[in-house]
N, C-alpha and C. Protein backbone atom coordinates (compact mmCIF):
# COMPACT_ATOMS: atom_id res chain seq x y z
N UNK A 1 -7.41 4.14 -1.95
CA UNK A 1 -7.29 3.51 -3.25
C UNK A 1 -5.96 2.73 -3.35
N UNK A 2 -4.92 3.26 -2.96
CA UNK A 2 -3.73 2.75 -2.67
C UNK A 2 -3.53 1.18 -2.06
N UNK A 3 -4.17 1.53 -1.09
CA UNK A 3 -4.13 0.28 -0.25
C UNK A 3 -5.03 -1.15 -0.65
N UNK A 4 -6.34 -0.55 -1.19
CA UNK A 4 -7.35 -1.47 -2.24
C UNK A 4 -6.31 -2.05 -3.28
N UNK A 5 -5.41 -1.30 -4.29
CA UNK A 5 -4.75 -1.80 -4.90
C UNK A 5 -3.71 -2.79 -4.77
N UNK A 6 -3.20 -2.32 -3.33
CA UNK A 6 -1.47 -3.58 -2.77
C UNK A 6 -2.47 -4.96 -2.17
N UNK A 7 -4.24 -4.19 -1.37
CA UNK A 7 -4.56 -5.63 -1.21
C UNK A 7 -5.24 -6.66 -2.34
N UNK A 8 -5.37 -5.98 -3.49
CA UNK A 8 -5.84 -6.74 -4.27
C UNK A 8 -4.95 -7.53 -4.99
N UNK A 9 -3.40 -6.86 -4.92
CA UNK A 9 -2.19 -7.77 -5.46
C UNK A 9 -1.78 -8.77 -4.46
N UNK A 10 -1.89 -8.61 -3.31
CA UNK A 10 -1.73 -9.44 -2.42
C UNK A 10 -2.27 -10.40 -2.45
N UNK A 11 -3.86 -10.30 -3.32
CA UNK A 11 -4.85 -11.57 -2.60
C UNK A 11 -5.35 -11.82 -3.52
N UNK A 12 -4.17 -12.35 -4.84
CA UNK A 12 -5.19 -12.36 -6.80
C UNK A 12 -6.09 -13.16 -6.50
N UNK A 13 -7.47 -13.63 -6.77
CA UNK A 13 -7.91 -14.70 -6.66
C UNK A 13 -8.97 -14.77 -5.22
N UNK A 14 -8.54 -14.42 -4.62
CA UNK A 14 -9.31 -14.25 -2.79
C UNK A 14 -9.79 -12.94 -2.83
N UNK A 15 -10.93 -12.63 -3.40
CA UNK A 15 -11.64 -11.38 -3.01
C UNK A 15 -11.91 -11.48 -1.15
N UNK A 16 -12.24 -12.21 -0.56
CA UNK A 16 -12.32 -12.28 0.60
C UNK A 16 -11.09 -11.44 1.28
N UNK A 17 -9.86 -12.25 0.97
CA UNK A 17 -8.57 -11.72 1.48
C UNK A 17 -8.10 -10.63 1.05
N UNK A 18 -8.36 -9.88 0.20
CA UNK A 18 -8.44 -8.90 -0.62
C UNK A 18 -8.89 -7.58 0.25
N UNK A 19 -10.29 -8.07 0.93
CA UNK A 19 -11.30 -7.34 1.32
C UNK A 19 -11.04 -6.79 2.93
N UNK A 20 -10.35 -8.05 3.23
CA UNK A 20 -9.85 -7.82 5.06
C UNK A 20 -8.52 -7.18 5.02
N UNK A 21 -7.60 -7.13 4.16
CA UNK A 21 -6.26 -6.42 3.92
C UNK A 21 -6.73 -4.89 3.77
N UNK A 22 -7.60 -4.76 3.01
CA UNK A 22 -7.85 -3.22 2.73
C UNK A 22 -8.22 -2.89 4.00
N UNK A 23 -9.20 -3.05 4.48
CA UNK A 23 -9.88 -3.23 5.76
C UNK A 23 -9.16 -3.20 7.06
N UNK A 24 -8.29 -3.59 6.82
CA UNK A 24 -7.02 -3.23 8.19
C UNK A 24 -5.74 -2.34 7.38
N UNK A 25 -5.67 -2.13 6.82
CA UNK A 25 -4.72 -0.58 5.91
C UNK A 25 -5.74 0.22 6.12
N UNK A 26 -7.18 0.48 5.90
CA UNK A 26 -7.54 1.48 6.08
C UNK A 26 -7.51 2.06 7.87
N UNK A 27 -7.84 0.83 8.48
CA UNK A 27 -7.87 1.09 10.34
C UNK A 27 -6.40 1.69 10.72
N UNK A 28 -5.17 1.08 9.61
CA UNK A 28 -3.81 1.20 10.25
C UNK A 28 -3.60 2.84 9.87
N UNK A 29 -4.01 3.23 8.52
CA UNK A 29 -4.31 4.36 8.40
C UNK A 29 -5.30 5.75 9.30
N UNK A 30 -6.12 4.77 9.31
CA UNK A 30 -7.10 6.15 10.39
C UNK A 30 -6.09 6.24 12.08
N UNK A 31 -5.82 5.41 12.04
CA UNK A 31 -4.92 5.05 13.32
C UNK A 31 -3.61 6.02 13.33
N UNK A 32 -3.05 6.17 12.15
CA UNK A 32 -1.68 6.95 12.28
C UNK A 32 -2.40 8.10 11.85
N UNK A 33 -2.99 8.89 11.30
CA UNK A 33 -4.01 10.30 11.30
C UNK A 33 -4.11 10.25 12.71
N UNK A 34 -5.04 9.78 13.30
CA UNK A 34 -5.17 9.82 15.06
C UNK A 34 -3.90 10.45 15.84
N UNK A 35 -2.98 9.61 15.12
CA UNK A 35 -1.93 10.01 16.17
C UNK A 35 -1.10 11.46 15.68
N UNK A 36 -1.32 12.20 14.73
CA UNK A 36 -0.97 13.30 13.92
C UNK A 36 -0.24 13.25 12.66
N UNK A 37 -0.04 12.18 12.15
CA UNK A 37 0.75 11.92 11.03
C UNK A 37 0.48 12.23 9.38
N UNK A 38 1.08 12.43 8.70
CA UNK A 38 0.78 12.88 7.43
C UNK A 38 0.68 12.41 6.57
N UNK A 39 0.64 12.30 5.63
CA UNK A 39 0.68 11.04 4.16
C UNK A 39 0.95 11.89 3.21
N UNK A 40 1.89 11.47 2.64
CA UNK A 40 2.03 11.82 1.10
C UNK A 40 0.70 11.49 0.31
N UNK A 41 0.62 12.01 -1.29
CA UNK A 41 -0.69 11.65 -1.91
C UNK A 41 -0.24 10.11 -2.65
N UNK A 42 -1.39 9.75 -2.43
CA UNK A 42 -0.90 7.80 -3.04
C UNK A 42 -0.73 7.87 -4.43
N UNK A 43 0.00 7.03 -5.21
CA UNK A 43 -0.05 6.88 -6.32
C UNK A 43 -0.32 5.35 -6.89
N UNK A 44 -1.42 5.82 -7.81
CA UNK A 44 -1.80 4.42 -8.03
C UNK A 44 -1.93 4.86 -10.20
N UNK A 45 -1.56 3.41 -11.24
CA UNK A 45 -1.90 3.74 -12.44
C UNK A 45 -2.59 2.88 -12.37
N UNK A 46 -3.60 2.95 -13.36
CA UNK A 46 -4.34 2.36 -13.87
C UNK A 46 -4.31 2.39 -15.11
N UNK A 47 -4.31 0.84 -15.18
CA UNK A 47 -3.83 0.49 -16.70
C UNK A 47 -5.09 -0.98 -16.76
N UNK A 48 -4.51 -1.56 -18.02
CA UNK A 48 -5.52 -2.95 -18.70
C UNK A 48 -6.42 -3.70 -17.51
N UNK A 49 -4.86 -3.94 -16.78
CA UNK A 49 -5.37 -5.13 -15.61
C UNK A 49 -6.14 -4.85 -14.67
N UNK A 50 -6.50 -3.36 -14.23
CA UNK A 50 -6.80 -2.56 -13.09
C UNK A 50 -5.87 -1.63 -12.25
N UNK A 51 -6.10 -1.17 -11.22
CA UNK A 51 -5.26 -0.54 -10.56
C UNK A 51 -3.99 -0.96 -10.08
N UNK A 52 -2.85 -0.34 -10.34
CA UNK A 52 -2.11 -1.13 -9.80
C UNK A 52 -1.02 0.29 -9.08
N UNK A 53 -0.26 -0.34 -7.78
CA UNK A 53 -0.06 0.93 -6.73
C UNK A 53 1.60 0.61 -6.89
N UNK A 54 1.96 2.26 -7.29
CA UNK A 54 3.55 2.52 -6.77
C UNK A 54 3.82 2.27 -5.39
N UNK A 55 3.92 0.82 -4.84
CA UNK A 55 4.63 0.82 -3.68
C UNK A 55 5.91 1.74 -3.19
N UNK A 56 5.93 2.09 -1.99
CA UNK A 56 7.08 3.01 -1.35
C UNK A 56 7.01 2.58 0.10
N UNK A 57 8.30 2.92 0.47
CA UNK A 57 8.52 2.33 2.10
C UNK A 57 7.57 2.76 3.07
N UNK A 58 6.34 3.47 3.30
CA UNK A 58 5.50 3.81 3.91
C UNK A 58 4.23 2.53 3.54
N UNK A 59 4.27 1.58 2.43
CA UNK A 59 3.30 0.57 2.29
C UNK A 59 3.93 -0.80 2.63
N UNK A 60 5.58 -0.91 3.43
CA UNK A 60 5.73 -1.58 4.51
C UNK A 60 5.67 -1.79 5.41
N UNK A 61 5.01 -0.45 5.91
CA UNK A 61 4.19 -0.09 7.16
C UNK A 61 3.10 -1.02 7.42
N UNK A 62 2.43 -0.55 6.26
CA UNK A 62 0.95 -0.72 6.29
C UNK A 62 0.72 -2.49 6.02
N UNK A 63 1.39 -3.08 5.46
CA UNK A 63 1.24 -4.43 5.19
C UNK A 63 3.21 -5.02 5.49
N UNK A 64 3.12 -4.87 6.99
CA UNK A 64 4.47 -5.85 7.33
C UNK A 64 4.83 -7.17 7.07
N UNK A 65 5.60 -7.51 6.08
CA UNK A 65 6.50 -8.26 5.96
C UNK A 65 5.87 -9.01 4.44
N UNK A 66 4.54 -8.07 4.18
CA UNK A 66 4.31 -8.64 2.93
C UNK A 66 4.83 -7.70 1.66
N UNK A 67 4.81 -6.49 1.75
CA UNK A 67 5.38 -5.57 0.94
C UNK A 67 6.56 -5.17 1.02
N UNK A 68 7.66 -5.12 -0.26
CA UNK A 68 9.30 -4.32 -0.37
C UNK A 68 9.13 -3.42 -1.29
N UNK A 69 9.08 -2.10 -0.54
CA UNK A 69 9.59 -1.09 -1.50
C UNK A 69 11.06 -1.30 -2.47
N UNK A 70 10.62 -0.54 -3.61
CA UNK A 70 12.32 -1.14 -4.00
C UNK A 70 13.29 0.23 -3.81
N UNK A 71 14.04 -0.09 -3.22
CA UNK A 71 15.19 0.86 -2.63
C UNK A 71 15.69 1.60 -4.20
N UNK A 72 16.33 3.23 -4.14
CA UNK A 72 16.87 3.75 -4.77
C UNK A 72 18.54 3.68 -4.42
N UNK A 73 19.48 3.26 -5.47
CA UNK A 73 20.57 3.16 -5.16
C UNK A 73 21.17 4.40 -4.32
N UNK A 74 21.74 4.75 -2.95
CA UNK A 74 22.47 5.86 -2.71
C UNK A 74 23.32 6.61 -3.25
N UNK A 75 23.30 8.00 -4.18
CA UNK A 75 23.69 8.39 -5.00
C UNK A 75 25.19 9.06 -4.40
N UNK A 76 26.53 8.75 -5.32
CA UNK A 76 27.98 9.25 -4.49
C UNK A 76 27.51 10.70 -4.78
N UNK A 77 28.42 12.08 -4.01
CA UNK A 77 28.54 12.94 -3.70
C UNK A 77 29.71 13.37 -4.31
């Protein structure tokens, strides 16, 4: 659902492009499961417009160089 959501922001307008983004997040996904990896649970709200997904640095993975998590300032000690 996660990934349906970053590709549907990715591709307003291009259901096509929309459709092949999810479509390779889901392969890049079954792909890192394969290899033993874990996932946090996705977070997605849904509100007026439709779904829309809390990006985090694990959905720069999944869609390189199109998604920025937004960094948390490093907190002083």
């Amino acid at each position: 659902m996660v990934a349906r959501a970053i590709a549907n922001g990715l591709n307003k307008g291009d259901p096509e492009g929309a459709a092949r983004d999810a479509a390779h997040a889901r392969e890049w996904i079954a792909d890192q499961l394969d290899k033993g990896r874990v996932f946090e649970p996705g977070k997605v709200r849904d509100g007026e417009k439709g779904a829309v997904a809390v990006v985090e640095p694990i959905h720069e993975e999944m869609f390189p160089g199109r998604v920025r998590a937004q960094r948390q300032p490093d907190r002083e000690r």
